[in-house]
PDB file of N, CA and C in Angstrom:
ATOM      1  N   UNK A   1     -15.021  28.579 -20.575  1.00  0.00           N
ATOM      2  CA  UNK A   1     -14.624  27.913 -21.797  1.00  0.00           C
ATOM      3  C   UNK A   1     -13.661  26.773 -21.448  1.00  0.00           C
ATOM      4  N   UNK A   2     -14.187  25.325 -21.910  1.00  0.00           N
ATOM      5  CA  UNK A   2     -13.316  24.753 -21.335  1.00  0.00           C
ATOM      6  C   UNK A   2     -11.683  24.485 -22.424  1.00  0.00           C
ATOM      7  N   UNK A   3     -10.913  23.765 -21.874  1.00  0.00           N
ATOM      8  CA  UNK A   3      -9.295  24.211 -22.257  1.00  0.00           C
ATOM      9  C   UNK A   3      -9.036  22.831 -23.341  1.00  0.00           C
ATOM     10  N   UNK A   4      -8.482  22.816 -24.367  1.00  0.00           N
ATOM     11  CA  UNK A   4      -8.033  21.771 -24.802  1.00  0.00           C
ATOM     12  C   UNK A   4      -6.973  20.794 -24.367  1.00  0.00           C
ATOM     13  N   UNK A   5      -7.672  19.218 -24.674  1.00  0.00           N
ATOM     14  CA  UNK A   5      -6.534  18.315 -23.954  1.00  0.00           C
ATOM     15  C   UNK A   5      -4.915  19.000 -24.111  1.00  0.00           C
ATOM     16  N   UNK A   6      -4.580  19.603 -24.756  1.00  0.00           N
ATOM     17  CA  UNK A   6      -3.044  19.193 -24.544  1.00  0.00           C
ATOM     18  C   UNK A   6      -2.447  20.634 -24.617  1.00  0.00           C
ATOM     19  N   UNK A   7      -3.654  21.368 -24.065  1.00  0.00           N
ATOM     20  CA  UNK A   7      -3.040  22.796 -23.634  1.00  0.00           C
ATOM     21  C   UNK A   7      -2.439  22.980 -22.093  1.00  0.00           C
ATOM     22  N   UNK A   8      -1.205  23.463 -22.044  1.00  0.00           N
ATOM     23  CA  UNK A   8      -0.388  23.440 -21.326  1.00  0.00           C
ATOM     24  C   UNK A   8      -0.723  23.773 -19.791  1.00  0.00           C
ATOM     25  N   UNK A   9      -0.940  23.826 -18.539  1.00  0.00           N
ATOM     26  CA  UNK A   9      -1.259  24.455 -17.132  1.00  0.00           C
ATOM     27  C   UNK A   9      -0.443  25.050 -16.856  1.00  0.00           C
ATOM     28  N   UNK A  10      -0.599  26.315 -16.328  1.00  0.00           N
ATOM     29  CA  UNK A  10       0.883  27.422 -15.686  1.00  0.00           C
ATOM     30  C   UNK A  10       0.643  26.637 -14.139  1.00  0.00           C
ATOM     31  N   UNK A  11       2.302  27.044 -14.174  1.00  0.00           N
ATOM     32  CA  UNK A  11       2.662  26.741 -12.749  1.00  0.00           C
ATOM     33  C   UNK A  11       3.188  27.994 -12.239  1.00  0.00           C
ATOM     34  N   UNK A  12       2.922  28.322 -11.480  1.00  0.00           N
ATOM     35  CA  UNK A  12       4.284  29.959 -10.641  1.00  0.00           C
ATOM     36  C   UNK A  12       4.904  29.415 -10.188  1.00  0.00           C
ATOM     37  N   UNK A  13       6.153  29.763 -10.467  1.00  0.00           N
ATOM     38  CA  UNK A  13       7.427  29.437  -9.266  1.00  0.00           C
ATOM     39  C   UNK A  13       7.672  31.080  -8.690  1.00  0.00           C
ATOM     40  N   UNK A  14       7.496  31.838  -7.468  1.00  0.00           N
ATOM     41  CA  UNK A  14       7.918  32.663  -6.883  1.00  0.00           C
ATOM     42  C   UNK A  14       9.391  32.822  -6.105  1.00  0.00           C
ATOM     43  N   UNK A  15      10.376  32.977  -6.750  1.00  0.00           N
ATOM     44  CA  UNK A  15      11.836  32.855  -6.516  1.00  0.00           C
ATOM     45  C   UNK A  15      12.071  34.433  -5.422  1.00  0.00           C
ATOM     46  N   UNK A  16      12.488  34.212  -4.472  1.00  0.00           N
ATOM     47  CA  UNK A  16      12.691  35.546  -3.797  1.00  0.00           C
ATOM     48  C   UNK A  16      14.332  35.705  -3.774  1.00  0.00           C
ATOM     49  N   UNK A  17      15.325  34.988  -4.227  1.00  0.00           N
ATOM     50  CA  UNK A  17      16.653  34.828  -4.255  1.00  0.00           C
ATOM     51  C   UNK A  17      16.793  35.517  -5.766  1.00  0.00           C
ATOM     52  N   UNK A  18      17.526  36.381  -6.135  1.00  0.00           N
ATOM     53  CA  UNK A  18      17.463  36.962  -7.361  1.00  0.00           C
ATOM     54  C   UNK A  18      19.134  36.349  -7.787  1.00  0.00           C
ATOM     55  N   UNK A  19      19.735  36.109  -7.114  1.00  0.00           N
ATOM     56  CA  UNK A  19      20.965  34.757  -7.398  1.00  0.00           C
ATOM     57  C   UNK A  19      20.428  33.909  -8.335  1.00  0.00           C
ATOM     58  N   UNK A  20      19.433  33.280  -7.475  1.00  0.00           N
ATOM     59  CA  UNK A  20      19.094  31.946  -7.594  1.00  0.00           C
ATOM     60  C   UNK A  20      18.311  32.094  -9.139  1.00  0.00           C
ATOM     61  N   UNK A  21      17.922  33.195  -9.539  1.00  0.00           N
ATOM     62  CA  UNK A  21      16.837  32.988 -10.282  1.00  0.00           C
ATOM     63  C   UNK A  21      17.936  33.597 -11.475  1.00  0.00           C
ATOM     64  N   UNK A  22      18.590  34.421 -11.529  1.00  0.00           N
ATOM     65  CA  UNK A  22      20.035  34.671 -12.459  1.00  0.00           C
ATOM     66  C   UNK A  22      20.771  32.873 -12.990  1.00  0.00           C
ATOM     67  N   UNK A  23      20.858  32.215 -11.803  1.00  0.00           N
ATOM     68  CA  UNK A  23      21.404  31.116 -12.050  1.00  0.00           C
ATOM     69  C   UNK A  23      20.932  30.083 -13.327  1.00  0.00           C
ATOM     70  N   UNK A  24      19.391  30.094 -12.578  1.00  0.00           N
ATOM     71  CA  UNK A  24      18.422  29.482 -13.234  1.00  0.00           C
ATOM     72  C   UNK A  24      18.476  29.977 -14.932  1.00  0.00           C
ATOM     73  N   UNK A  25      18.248  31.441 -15.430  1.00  0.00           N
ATOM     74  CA  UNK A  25      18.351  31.314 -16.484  1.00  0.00           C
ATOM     75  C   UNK A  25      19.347  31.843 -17.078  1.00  0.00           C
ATOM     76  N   UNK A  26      20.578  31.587 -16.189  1.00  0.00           N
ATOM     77  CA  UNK A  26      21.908  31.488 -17.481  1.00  0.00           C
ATOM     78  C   UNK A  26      22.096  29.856 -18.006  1.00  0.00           C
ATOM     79  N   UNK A  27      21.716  28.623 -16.829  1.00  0.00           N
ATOM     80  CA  UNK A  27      21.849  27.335 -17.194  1.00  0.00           C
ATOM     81  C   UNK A  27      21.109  26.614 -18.135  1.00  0.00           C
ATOM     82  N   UNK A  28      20.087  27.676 -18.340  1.00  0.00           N
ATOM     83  CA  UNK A  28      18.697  27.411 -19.105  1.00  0.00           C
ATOM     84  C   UNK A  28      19.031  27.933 -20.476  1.00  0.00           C
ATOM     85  N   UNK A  29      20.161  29.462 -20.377  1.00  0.00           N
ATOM     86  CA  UNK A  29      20.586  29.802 -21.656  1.00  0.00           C
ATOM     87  C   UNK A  29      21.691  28.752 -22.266  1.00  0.00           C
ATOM     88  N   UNK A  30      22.299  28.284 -21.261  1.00  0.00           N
ATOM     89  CA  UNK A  30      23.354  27.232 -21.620  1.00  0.00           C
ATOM     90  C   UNK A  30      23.022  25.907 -22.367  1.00  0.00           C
ATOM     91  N   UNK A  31      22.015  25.678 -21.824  1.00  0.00           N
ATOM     92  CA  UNK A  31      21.350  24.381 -22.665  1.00  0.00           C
ATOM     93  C   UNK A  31      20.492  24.947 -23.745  1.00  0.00           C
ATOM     94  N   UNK A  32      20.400  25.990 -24.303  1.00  0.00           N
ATOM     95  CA  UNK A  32      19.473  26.541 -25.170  1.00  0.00           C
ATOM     96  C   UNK A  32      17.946  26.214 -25.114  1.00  0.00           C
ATOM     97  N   UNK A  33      17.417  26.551 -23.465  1.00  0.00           N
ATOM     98  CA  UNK A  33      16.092  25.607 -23.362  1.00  0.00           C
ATOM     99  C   UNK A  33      15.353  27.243 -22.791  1.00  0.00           C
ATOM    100  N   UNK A  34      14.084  27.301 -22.398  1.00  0.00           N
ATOM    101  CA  UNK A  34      13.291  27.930 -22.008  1.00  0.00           C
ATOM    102  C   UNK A  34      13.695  27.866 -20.771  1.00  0.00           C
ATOM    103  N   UNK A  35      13.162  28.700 -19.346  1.00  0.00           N
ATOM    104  CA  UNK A  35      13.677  28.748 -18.439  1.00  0.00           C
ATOM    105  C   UNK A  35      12.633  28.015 -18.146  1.00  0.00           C
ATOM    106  N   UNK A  36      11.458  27.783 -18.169  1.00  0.00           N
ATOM    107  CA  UNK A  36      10.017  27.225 -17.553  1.00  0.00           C
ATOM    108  C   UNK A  36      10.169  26.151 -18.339  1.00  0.00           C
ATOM    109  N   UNK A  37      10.871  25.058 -19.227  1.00  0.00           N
ATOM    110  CA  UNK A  37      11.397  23.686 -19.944  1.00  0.00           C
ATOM    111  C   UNK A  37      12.596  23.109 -18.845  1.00  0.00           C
ATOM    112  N   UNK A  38      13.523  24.730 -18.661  1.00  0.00           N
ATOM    113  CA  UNK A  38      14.290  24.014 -17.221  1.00  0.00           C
ATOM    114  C   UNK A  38      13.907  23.343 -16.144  1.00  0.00           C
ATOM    115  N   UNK A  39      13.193  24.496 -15.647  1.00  0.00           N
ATOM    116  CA  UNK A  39      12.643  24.118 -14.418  1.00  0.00           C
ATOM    117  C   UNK A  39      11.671  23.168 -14.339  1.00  0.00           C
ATOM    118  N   UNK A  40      10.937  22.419 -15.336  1.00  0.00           N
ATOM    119  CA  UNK A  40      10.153  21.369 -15.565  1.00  0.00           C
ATOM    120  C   UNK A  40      10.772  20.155 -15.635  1.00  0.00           C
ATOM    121  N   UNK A  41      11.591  20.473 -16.134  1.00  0.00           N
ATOM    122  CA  UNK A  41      12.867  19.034 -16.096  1.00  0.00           C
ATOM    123  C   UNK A  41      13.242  18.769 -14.470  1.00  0.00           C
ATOM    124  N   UNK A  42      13.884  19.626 -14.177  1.00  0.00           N
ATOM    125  CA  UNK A  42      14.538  19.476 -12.682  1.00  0.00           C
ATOM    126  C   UNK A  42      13.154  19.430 -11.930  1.00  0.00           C
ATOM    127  N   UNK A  43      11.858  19.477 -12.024  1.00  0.00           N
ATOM    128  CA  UNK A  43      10.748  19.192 -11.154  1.00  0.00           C
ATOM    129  C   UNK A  43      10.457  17.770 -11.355  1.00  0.00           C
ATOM    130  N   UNK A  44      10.253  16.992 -13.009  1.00  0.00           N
ATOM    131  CA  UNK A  44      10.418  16.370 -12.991  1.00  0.00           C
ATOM    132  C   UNK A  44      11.431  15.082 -12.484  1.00  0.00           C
ATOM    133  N   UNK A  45      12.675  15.682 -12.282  1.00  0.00           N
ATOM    134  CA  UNK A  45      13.662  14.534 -12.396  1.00  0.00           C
ATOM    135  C   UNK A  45      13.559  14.446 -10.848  1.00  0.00           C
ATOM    136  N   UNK A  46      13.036  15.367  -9.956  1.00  0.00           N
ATOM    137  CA  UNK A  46      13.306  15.168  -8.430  1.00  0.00           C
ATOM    138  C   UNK A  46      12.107  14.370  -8.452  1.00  0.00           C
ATOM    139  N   UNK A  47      11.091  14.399  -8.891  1.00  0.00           N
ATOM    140  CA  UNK A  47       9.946  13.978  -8.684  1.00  0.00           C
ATOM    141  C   UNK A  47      10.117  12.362  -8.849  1.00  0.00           C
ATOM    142  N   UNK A  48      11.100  12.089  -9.692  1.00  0.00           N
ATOM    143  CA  UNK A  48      11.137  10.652 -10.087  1.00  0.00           C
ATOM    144  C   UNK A  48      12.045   9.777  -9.007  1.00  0.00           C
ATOM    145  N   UNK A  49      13.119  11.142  -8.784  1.00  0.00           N
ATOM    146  CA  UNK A  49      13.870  10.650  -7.499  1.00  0.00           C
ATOM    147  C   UNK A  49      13.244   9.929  -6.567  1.00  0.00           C
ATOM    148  N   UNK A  50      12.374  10.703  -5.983  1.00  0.00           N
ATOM    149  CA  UNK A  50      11.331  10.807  -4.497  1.00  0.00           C
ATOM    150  C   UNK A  50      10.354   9.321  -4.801  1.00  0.00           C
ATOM    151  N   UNK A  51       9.863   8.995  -5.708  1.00  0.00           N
ATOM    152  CA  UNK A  51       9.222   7.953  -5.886  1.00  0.00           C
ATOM    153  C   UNK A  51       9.817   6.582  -5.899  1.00  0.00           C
ATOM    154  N   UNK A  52      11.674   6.612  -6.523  1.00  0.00           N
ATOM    155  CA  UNK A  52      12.467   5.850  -6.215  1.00  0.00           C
ATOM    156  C   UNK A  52      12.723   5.363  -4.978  1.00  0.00           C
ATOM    157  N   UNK A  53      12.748   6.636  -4.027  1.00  0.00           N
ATOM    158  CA  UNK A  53      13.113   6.472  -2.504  1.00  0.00           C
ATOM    159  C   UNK A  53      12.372   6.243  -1.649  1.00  0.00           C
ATOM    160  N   UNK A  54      11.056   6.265  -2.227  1.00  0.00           N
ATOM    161  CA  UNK A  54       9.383   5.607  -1.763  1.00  0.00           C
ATOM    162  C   UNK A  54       9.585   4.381  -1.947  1.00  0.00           C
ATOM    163  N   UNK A  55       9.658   4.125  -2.824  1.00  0.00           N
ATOM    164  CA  UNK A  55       9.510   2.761  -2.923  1.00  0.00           C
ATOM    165  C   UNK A  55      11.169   1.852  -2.498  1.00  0.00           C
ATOM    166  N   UNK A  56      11.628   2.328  -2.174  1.00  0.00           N
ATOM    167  CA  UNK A  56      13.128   1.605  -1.693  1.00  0.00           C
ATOM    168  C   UNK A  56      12.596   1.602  -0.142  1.00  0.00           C
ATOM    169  N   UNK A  57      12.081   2.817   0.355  1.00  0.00           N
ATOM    170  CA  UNK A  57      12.030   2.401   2.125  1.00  0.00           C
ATOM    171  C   UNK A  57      10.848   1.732   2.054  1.00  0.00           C
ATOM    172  N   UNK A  58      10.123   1.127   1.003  1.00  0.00           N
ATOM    173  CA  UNK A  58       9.079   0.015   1.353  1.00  0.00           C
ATOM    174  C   UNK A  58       7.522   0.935   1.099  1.00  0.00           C
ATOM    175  N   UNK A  59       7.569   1.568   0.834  1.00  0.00           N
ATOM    176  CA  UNK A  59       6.336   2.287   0.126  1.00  0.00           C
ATOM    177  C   UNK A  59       5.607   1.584  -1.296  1.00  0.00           C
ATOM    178  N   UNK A  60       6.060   0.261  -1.172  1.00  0.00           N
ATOM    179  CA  UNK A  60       6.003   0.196  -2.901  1.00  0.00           C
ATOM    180  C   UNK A  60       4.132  -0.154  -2.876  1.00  0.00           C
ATOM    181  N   UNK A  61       3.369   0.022  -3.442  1.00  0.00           N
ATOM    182  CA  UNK A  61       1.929  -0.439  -3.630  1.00  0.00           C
ATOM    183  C   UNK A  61       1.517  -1.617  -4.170  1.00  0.00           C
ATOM    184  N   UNK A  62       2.618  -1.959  -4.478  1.00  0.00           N
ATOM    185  CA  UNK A  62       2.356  -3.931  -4.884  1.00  0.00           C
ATOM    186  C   UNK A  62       2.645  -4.502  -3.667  1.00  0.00           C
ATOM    187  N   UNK A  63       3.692  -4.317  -2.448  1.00  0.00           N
ATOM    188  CA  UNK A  63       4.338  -4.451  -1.562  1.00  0.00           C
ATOM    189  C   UNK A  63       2.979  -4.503  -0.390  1.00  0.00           C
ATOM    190  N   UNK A  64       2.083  -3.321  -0.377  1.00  0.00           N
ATOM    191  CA  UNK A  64       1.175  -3.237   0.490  1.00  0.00           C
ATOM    192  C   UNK A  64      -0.290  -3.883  -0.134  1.00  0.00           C
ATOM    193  N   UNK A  65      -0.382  -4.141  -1.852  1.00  0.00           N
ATOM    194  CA  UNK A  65      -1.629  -4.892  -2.118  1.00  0.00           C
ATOM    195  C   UNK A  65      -1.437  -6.152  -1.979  1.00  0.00           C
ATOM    196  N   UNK A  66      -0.517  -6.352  -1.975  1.00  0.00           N
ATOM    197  CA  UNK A  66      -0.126  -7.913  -1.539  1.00  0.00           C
ATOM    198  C   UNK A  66      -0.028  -8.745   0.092  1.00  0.00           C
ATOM    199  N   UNK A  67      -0.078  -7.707   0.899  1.00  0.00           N
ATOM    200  CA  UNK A  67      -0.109  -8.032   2.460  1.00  0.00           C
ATOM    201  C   UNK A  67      -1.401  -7.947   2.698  1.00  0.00           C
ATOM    202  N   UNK A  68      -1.958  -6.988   1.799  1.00  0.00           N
ATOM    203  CA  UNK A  68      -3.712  -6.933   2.306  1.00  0.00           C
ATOM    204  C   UNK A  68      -4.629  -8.279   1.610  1.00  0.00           C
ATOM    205  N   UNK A  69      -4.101  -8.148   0.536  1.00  0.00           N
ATOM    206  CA  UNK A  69      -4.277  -9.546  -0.355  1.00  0.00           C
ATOM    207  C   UNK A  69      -4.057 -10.578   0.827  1.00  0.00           C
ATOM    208  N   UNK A  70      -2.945 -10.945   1.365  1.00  0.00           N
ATOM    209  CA  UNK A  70      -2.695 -12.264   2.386  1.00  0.00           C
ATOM    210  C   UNK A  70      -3.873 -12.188   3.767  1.00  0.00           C
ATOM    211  N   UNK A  71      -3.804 -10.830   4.160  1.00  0.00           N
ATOM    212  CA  UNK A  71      -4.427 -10.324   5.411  1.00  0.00           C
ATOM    213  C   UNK A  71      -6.078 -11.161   5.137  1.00  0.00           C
ATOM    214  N   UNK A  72      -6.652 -10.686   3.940  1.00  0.00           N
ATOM    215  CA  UNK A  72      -7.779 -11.126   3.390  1.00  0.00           C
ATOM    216  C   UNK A  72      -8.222 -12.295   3.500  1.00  0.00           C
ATOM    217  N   UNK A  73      -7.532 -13.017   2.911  1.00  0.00           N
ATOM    218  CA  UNK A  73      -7.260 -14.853   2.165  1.00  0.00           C
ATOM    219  C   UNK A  73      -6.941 -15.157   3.969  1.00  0.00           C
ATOM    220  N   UNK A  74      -6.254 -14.958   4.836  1.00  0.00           N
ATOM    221  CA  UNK A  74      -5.955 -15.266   6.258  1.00  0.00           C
ATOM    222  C   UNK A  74      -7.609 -15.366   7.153  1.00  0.00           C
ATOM    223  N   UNK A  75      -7.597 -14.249   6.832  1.00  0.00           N
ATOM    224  CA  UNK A  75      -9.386 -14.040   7.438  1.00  0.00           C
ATOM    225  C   UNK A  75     -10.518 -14.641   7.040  1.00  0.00           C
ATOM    226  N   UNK A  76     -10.558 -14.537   5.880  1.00  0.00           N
ATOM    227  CA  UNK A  76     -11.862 -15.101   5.396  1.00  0.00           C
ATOM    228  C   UNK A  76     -11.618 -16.693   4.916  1.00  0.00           C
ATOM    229  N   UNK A  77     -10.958 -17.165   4.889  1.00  0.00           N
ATOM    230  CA  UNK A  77     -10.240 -18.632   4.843  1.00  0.00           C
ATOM    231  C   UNK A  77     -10.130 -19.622   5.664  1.00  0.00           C
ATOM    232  N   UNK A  78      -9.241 -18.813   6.513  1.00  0.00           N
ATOM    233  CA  UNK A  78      -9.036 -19.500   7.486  1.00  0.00           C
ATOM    234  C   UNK A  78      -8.206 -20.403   7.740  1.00  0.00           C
ATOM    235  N   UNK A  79      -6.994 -20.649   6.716  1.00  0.00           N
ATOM    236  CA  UNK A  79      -6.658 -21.462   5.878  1.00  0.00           C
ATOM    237  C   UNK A  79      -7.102 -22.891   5.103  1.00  0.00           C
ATOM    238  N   UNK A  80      -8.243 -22.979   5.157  1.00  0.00           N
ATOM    239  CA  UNK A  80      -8.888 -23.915   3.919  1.00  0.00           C
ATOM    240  C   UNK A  80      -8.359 -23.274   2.651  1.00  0.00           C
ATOM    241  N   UNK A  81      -8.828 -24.289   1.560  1.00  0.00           N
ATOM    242  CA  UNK A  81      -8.339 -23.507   0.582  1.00  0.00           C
ATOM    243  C   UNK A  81      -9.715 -24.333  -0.797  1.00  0.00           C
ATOM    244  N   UNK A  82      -9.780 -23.535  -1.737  1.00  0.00           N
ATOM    245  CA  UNK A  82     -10.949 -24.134  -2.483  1.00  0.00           C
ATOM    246  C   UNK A  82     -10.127 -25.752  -3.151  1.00  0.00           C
ATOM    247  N   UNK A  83     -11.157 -26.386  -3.294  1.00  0.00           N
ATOM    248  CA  UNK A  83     -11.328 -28.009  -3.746  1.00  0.00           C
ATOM    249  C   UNK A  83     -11.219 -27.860  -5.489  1.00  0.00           C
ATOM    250  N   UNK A  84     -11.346 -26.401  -5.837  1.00  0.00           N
ATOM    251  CA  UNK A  84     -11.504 -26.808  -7.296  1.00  0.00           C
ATOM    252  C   UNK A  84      -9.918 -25.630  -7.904  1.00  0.00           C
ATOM    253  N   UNK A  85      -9.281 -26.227  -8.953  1.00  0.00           N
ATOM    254  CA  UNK A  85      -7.895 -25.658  -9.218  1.00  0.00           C
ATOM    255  C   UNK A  85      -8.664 -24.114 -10.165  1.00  0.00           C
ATOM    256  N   UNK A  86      -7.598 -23.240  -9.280  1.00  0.00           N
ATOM    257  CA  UNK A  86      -7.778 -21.572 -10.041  1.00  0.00           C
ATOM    258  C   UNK A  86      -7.749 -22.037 -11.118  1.00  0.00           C
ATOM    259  N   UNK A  87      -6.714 -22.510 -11.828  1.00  0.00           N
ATOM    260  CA  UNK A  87      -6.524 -22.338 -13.254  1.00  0.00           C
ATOM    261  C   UNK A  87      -7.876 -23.372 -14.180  1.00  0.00           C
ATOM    262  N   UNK A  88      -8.639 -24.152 -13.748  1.00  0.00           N
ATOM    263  CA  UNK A  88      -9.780 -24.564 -13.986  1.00  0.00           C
ATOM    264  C   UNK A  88     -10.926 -23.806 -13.966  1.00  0.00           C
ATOM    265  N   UNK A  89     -10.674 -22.782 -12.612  1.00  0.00           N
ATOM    266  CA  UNK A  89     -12.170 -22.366 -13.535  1.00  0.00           C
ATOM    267  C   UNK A  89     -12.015 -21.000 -14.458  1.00  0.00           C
ATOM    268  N   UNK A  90     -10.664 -20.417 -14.116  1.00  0.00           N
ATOM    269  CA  UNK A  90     -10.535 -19.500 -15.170  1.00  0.00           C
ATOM    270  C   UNK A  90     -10.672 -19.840 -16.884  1.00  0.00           C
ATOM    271  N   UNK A  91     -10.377 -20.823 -16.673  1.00  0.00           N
ATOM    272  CA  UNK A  91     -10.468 -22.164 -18.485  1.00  0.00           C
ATOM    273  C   UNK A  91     -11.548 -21.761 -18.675  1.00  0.00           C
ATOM    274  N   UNK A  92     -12.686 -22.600 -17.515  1.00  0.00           N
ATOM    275  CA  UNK A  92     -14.084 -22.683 -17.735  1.00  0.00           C
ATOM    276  C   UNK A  92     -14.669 -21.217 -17.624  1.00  0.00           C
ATOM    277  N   UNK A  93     -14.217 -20.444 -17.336  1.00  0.00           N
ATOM    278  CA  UNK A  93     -15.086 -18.991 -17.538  1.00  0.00           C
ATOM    279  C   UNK A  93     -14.571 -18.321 -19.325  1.00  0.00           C
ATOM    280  N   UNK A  94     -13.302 -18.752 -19.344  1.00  0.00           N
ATOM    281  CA  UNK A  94     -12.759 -18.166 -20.686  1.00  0.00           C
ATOM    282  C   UNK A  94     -13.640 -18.925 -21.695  1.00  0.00           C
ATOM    283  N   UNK A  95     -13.971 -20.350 -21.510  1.00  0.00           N
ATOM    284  CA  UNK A  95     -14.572 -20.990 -22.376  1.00  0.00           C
ATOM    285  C   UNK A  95     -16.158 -20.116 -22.479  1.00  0.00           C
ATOM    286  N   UNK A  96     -17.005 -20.365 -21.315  1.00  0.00           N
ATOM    287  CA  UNK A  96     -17.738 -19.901 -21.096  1.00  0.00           C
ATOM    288  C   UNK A  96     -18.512 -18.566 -22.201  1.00  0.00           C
ATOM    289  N   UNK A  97     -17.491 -17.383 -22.046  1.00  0.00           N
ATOM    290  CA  UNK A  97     -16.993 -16.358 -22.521  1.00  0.00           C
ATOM    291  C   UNK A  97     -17.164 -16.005 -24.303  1.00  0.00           C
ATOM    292  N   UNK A  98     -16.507 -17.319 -24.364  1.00  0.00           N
ATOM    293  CA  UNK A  98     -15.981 -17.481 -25.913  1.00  0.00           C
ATOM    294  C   UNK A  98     -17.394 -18.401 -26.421  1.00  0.00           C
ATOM    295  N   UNK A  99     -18.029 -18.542 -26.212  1.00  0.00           N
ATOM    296  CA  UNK A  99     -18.949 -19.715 -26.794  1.00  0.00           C
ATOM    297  C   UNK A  99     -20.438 -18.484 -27.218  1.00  0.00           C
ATOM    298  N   UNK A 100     -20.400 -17.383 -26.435  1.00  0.00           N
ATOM    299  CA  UNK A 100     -21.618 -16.511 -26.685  1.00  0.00           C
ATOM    300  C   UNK A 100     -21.357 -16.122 -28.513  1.00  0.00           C
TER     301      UNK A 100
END
């Protein structure tokens, strides 16, 4: 049976620290939240961390479509470059476009 869009996926968290897992839902009682709303938050918020720090040591994916972009245009170019202006024929295709 398949599941509806916006029905929820379980996750297990297996805690073997019974500290740790006391901790977890007295802070969870403290904020008046679910303990599995806690721990979704703090998965989330590291998660956002880690993508910050991806992309700060140079992980960014505009960073690398853009070198492959140059790598490309280097190779197949050669450095010539076309005789007719980008922004001309994008006009002429928009026109193009618009006239059907």
């Amino acid at each position: 049976m398949p599941k509806k869009k916006n029905s929820p996926v379980r996750l297990n968290i297996y805690v073997h620290d019974p500290g740790i897992r006391r901790q977890i839902k007295a802070v969870a009682a403290q904020k008046d939240i679910s303990v599995s709303e806690y721990c979704l938050r703090a998965i989330t918020e590291h998660l956002i961390k880690e993508r910050v720090m991806t992309r700060e040591e140079g992980g960014s994916h505009l960073k690398t479509a853009a070198e492959k972009a140059y790598r490309f245009q280097t190779e197949t170019f050669r450095g010539r470059s076309f005789a007719v202006s980008s922004a001309d024929l994008i006009r002429e295709a928009r026109e193009d476009r618009n006239t059907f």
